[in-house]
C-alpha atoms as a PDB file:
ATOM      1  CA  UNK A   1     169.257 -40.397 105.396  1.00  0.00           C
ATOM      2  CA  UNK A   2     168.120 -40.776 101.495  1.00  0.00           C
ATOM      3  CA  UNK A   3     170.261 -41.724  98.714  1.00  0.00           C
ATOM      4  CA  UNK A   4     169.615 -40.273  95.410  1.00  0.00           C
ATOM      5  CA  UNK A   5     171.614 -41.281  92.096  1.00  0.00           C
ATOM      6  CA  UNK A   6     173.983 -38.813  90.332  1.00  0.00           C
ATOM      7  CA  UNK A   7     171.805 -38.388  87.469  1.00  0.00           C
ATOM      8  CA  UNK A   8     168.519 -37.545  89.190  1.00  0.00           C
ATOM      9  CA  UNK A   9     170.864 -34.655  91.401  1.00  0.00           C
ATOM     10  CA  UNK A  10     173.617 -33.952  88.396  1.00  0.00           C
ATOM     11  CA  UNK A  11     173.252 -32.428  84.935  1.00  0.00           C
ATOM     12  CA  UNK A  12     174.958 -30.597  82.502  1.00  0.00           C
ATOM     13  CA  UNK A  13     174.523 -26.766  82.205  1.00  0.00           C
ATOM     14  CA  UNK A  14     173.007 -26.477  78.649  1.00  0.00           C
ATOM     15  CA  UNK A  15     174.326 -22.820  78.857  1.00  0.00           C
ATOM     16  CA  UNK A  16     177.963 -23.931  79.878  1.00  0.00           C
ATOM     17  CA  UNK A  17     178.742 -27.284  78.808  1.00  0.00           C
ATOM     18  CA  UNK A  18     181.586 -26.694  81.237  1.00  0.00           C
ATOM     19  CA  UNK A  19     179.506 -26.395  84.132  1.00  0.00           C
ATOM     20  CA  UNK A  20     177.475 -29.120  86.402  1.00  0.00           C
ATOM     21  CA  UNK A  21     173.771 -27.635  87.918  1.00  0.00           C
ATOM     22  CA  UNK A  22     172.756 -29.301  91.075  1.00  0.00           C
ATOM     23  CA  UNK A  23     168.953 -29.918  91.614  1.00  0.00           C
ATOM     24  CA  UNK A  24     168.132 -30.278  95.466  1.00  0.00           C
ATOM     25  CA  UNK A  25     164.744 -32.861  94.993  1.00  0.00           C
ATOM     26  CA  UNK A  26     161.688 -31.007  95.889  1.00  0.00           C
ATOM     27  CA  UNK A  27     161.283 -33.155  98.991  1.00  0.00           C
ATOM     28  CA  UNK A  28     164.472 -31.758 100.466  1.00  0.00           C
ATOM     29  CA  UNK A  29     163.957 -28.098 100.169  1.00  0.00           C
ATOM     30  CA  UNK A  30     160.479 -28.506 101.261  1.00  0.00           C
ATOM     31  CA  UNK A  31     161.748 -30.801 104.678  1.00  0.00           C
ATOM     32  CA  UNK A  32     164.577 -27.867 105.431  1.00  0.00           C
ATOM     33  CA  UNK A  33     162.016 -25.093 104.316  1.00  0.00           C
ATOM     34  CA  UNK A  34     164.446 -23.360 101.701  1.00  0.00           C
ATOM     35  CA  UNK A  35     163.624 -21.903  98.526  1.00  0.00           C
ATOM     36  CA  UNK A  36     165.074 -20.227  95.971  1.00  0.00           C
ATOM     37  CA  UNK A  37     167.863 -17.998  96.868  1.00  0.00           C
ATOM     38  CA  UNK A  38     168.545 -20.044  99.947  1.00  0.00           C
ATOM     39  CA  UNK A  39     172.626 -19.943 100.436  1.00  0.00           C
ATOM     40  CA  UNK A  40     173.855 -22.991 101.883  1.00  0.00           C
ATOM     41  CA  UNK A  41     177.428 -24.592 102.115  1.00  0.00           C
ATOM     42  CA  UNK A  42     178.124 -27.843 100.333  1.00  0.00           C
ATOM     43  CA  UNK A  43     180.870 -30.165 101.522  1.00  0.00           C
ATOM     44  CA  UNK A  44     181.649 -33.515 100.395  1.00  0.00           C
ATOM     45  CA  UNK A  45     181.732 -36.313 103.533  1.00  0.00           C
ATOM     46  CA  UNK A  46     182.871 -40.377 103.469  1.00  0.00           C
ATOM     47  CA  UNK A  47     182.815 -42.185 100.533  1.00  0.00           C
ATOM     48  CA  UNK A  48     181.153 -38.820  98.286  1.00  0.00           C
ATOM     49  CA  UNK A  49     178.348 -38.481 100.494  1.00  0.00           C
ATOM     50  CA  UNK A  50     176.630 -34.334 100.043  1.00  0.00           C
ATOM     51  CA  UNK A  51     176.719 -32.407 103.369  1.00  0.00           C
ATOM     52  CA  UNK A  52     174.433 -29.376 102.496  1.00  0.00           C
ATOM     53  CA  UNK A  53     173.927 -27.021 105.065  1.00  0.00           C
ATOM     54  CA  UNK A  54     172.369 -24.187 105.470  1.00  0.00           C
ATOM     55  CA  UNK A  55     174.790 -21.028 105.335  1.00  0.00           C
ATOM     56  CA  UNK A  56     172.667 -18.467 107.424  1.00  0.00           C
ATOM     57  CA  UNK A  57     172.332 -21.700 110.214  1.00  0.00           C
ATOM     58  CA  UNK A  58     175.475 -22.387 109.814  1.00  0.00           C
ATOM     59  CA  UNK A  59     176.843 -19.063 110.584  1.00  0.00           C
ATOM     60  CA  UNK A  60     174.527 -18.362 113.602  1.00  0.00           C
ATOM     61  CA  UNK A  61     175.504 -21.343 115.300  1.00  0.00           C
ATOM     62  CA  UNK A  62     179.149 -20.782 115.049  1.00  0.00           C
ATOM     63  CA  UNK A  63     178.391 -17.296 116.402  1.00  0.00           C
ATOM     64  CA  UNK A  64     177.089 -18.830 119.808  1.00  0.00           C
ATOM     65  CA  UNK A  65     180.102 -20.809 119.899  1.00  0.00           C
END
C-alpha cells in the first residue's frame, strides 16, 4: 500500500470552484492498466483511506458470485 498526501491527489476544479477533481498518480493507473474513461467505484475505508476499484471488475466478480 502507498500513501499519497491530499494535495498531490486533491484540487480545486478551476471550472467549478464548488467541485474537487481527483488525480489517480500516473503510477497507479499504469499498475491497474486503466486509462482514461476507466469507470471505477470509490469508497472511503478506516481512518479516510481511498478504496478505488475497478467498476467493470467489480461487477464481473459479483456476477460469479
Amino acid at each position: 500500500m502507498k500513501e499519497y498526501k491530499y494535495e498531490d491527489l486533491f484540487s480545486i476544479d478551476p471550472d467549478d470552484p464548488e467541485n474537487v477533481i481527483l488525480t489517480i498518480p500516473p503510477e497507479i493507473m499504469e499498475t491497474k492498466g486503466w486509462h482514461e474513461g476507466t469507470r471505477i467505484h470509490l469508497s472511503v475505508g478506516d481512518q479516510g483511506s481511498l478504496i478505488i476499484t475497478d467498476l467493470d471488475e467489480l461487477e464481473k466478480k459479483e456476477k460469479n458470485e
